[in-house]
N, C-alpha and C. Protein backbone atom coordinates (compact mmCIF):
# COMPACT_ATOMS: atom_id res chain seq x y z
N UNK A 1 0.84 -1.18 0.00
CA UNK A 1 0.00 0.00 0.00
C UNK A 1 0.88 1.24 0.00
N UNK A 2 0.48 2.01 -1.11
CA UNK A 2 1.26 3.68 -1.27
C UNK A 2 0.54 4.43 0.03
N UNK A 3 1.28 5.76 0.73
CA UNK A 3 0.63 6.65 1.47
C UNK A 3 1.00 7.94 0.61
N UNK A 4 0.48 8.73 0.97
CA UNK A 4 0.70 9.77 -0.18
C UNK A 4 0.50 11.10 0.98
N UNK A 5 2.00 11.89 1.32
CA UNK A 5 2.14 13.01 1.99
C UNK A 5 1.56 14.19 1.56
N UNK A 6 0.68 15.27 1.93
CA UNK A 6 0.09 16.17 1.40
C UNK A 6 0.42 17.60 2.41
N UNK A 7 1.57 18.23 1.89
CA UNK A 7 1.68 19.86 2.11
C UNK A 7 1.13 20.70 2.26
N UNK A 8 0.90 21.38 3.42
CA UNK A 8 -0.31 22.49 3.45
C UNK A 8 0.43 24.22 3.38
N UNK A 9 1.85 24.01 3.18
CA UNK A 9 2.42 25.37 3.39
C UNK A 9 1.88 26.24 2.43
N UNK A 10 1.41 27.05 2.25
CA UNK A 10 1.05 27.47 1.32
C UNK A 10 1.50 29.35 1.12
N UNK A 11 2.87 29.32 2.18
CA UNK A 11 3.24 30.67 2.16
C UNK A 11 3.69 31.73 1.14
N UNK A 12 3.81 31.13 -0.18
CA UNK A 12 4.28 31.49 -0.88
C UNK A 12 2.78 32.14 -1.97
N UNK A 13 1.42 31.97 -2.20
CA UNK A 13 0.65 32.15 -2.87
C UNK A 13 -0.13 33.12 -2.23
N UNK A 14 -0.15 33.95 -3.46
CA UNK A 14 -1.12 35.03 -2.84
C UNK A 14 -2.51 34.78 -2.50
N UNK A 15 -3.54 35.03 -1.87
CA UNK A 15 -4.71 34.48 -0.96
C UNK A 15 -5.53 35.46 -2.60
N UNK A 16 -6.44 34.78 -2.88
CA UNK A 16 -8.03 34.79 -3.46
C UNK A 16 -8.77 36.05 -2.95
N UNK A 17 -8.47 37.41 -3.95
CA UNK A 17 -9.17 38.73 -2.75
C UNK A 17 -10.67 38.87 -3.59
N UNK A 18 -11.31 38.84 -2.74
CA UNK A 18 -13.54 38.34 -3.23
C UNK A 18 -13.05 39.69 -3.59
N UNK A 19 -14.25 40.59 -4.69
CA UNK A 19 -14.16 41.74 -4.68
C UNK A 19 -14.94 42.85 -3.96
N UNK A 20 -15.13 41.98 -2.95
CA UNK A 20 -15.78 42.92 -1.92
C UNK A 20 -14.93 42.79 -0.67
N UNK A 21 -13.63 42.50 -1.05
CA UNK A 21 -12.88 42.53 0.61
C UNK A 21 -12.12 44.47 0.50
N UNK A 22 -11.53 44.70 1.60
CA UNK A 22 -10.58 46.01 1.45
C UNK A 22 -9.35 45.91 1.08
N UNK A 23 -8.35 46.46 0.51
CA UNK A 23 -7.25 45.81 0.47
C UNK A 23 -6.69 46.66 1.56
N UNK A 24 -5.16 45.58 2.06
CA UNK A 24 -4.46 46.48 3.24
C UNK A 24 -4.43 47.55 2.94
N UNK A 25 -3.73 48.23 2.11
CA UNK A 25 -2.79 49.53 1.83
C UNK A 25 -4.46 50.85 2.10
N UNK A 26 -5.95 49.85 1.19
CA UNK A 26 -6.70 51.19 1.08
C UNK A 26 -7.32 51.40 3.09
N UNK A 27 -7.56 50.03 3.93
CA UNK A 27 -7.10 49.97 5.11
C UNK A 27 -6.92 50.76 5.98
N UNK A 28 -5.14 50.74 5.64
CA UNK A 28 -4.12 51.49 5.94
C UNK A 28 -4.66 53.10 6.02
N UNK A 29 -5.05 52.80 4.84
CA UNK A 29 -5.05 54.57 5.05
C UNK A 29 -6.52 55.02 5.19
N UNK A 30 -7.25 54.25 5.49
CA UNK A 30 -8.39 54.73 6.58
C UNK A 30 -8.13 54.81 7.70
N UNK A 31 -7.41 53.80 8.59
CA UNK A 31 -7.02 53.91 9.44
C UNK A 31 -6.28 55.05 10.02
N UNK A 32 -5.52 55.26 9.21
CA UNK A 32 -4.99 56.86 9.09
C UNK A 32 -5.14 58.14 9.23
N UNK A 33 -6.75 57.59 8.26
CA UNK A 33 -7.89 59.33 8.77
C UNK A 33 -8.51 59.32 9.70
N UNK A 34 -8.62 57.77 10.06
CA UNK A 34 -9.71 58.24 11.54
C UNK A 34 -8.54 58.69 12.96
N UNK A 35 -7.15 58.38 12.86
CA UNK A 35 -6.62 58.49 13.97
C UNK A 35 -6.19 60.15 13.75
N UNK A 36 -6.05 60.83 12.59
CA UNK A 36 -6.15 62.44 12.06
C UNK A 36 -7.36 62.93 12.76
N UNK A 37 -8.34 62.30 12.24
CA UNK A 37 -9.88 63.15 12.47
C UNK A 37 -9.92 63.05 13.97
N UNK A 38 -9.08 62.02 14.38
CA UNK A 38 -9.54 61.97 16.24
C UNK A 38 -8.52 62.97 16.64
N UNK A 39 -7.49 62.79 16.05
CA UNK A 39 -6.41 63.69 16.62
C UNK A 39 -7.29 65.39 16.73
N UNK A 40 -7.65 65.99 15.77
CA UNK A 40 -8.37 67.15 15.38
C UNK A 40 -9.17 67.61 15.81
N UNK A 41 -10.29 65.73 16.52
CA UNK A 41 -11.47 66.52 17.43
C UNK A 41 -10.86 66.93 18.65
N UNK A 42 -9.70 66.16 18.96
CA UNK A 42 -8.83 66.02 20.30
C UNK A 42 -8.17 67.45 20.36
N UNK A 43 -8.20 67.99 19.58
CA UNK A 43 -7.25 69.08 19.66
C UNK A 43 -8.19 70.33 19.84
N UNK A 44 -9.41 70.17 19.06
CA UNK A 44 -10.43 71.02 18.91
C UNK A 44 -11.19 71.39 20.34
N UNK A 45 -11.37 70.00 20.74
CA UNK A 45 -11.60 69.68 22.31
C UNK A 45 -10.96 70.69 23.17
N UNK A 46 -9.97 70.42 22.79
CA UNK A 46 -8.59 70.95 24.42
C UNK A 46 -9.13 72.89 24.05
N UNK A 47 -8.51 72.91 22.37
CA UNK A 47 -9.06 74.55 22.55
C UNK A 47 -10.35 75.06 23.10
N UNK A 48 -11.68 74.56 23.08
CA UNK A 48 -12.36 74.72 23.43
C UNK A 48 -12.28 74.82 25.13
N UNK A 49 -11.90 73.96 25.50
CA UNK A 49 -11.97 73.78 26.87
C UNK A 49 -11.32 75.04 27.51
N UNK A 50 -9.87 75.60 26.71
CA UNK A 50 -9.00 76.53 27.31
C UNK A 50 -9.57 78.08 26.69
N UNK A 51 -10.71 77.87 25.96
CA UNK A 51 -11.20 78.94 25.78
C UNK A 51 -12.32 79.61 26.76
N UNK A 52 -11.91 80.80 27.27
CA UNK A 52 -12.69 81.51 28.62
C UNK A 52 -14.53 81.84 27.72
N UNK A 53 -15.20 81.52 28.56
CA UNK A 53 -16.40 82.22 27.78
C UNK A 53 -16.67 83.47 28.03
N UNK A 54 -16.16 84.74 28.53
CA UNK A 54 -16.02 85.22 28.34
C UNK A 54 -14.66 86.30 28.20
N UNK A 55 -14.22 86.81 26.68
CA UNK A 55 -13.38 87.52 26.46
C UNK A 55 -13.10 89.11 26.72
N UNK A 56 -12.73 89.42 28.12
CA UNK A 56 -12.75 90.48 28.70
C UNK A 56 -12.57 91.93 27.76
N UNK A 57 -11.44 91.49 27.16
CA UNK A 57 -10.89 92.48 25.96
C UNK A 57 -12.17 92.73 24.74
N UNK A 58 -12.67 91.61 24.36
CA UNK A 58 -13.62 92.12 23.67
C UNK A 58 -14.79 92.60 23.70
N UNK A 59 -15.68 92.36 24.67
CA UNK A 59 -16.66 93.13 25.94
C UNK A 59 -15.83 94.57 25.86
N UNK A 60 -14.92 95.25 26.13
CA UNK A 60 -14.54 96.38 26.41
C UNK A 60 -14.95 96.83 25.47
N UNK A 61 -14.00 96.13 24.24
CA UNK A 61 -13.64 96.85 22.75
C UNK A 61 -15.23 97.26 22.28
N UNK A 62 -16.42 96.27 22.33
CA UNK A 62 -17.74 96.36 21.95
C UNK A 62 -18.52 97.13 22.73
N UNK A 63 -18.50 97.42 24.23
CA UNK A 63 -18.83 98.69 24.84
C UNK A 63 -19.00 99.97 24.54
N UNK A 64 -17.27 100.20 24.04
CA UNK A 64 -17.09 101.22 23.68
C UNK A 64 -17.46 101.51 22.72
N UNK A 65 -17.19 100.91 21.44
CA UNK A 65 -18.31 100.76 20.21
C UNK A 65 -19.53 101.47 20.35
N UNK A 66 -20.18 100.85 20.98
CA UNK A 66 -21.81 100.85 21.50
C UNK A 66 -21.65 102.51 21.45
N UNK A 67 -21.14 102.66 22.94
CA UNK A 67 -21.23 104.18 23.21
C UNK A 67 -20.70 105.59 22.29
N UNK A 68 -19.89 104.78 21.08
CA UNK A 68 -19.42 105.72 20.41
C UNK A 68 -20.55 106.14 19.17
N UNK A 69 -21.08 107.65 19.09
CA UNK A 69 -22.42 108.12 18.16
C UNK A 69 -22.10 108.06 16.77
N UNK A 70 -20.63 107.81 16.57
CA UNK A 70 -19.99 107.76 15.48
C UNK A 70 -19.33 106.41 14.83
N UNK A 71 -19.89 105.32 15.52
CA UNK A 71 -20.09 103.85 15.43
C UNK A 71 -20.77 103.95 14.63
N UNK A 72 -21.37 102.87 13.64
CA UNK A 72 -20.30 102.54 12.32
C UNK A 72 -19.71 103.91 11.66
N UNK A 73 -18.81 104.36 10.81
CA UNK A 73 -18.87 105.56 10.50
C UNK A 73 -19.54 105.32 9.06
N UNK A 74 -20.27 106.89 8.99
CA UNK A 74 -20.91 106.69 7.97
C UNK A 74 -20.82 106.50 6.58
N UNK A 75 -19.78 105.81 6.16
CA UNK A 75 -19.17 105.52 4.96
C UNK A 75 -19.95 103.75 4.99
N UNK A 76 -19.44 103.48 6.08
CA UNK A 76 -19.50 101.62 6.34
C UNK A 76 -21.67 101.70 6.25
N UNK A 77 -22.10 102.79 6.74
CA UNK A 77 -23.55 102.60 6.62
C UNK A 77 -23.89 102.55 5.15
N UNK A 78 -23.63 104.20 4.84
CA UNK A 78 -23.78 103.81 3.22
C UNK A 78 -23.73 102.65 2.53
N UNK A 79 -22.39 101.82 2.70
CA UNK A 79 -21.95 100.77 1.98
C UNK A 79 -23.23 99.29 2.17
N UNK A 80 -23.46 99.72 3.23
CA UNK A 80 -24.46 98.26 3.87
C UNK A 80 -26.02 98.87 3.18
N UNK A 81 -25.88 100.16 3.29
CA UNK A 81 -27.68 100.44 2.53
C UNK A 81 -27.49 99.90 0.98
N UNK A 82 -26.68 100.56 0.34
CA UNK A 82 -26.66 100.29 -0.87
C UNK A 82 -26.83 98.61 -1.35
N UNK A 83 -26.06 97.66 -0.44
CA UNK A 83 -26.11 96.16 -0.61
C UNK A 83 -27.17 96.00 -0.03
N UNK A 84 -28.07 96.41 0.73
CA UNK A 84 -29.54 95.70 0.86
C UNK A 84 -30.32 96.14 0.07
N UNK A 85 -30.02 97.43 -0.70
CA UNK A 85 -30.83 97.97 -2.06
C UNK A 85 -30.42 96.83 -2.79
N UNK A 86 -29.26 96.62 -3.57
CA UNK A 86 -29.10 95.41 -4.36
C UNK A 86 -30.09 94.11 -4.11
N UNK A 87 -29.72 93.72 -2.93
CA UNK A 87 -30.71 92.46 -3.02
C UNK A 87 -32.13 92.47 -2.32
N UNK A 88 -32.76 94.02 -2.40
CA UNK A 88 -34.30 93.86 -2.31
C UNK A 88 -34.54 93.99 -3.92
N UNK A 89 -33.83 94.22 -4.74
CA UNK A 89 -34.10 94.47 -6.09
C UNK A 89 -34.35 93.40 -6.77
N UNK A 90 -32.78 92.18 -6.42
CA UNK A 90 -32.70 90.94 -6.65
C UNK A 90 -34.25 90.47 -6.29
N UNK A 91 -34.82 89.86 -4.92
CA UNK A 91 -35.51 89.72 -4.40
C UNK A 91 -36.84 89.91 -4.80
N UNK A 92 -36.82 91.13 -6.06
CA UNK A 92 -38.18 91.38 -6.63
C UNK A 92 -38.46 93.01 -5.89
N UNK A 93 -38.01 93.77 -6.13
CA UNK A 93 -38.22 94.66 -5.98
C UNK A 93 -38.73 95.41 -4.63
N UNK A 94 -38.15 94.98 -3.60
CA UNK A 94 -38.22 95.18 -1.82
C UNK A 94 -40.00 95.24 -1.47
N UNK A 95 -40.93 95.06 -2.32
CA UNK A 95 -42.33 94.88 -1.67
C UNK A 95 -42.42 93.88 -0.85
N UNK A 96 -42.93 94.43 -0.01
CA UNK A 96 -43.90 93.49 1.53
C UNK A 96 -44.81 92.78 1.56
N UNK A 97 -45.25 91.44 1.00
CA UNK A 97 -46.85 91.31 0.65
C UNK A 97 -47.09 90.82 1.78
């Protein structure tokens, strides 16, 4: 009687990829963006956290604003009437119905 030895190494052949598997490399570099995108919320996080809710300096700066009669100056008004003339025109001609 023959016995007949049968090899299972099979290290050398590349594996059968279905075409619905991922390949490493595209993977790879998902893996990549999500540890970016975490890094980013992580970072976004911390600024937030070290950000005061309220900004003393700018409360002042807008105070004073306020109180000044010559806030906006009237060049910057002009400029803002004229662009809401533009787009009540756009808009159909600024009527109220």
């Amino acid at each position: 009687m023959m016995l007949m030895e049968i090899n299972f190494h099979l290290r050398n052949l590349d594996p059968i990829r279905s075409p619905y598997t991922v390949k490493s490399d595209q993977r790879a570099a998902e893996i990549a963006q999500d540890e970016v995108a975490f890094e980013n919320s992580r970072a976004l996080t911390t600024a937030l956290n070290n950000t005061p809710e309220t900004r003393d300096d700018v409360v002042q700066r807008a105070t004073k604003l306020v109180s000044d009669v010559n806030y906006p100056p009237p060049e910057t008004i002009r400029m803002i009437s004229n662009l809401l003339a533009i787009q009540m025109q756009a808009d159909g001609g600024g009527s109220s119905s």
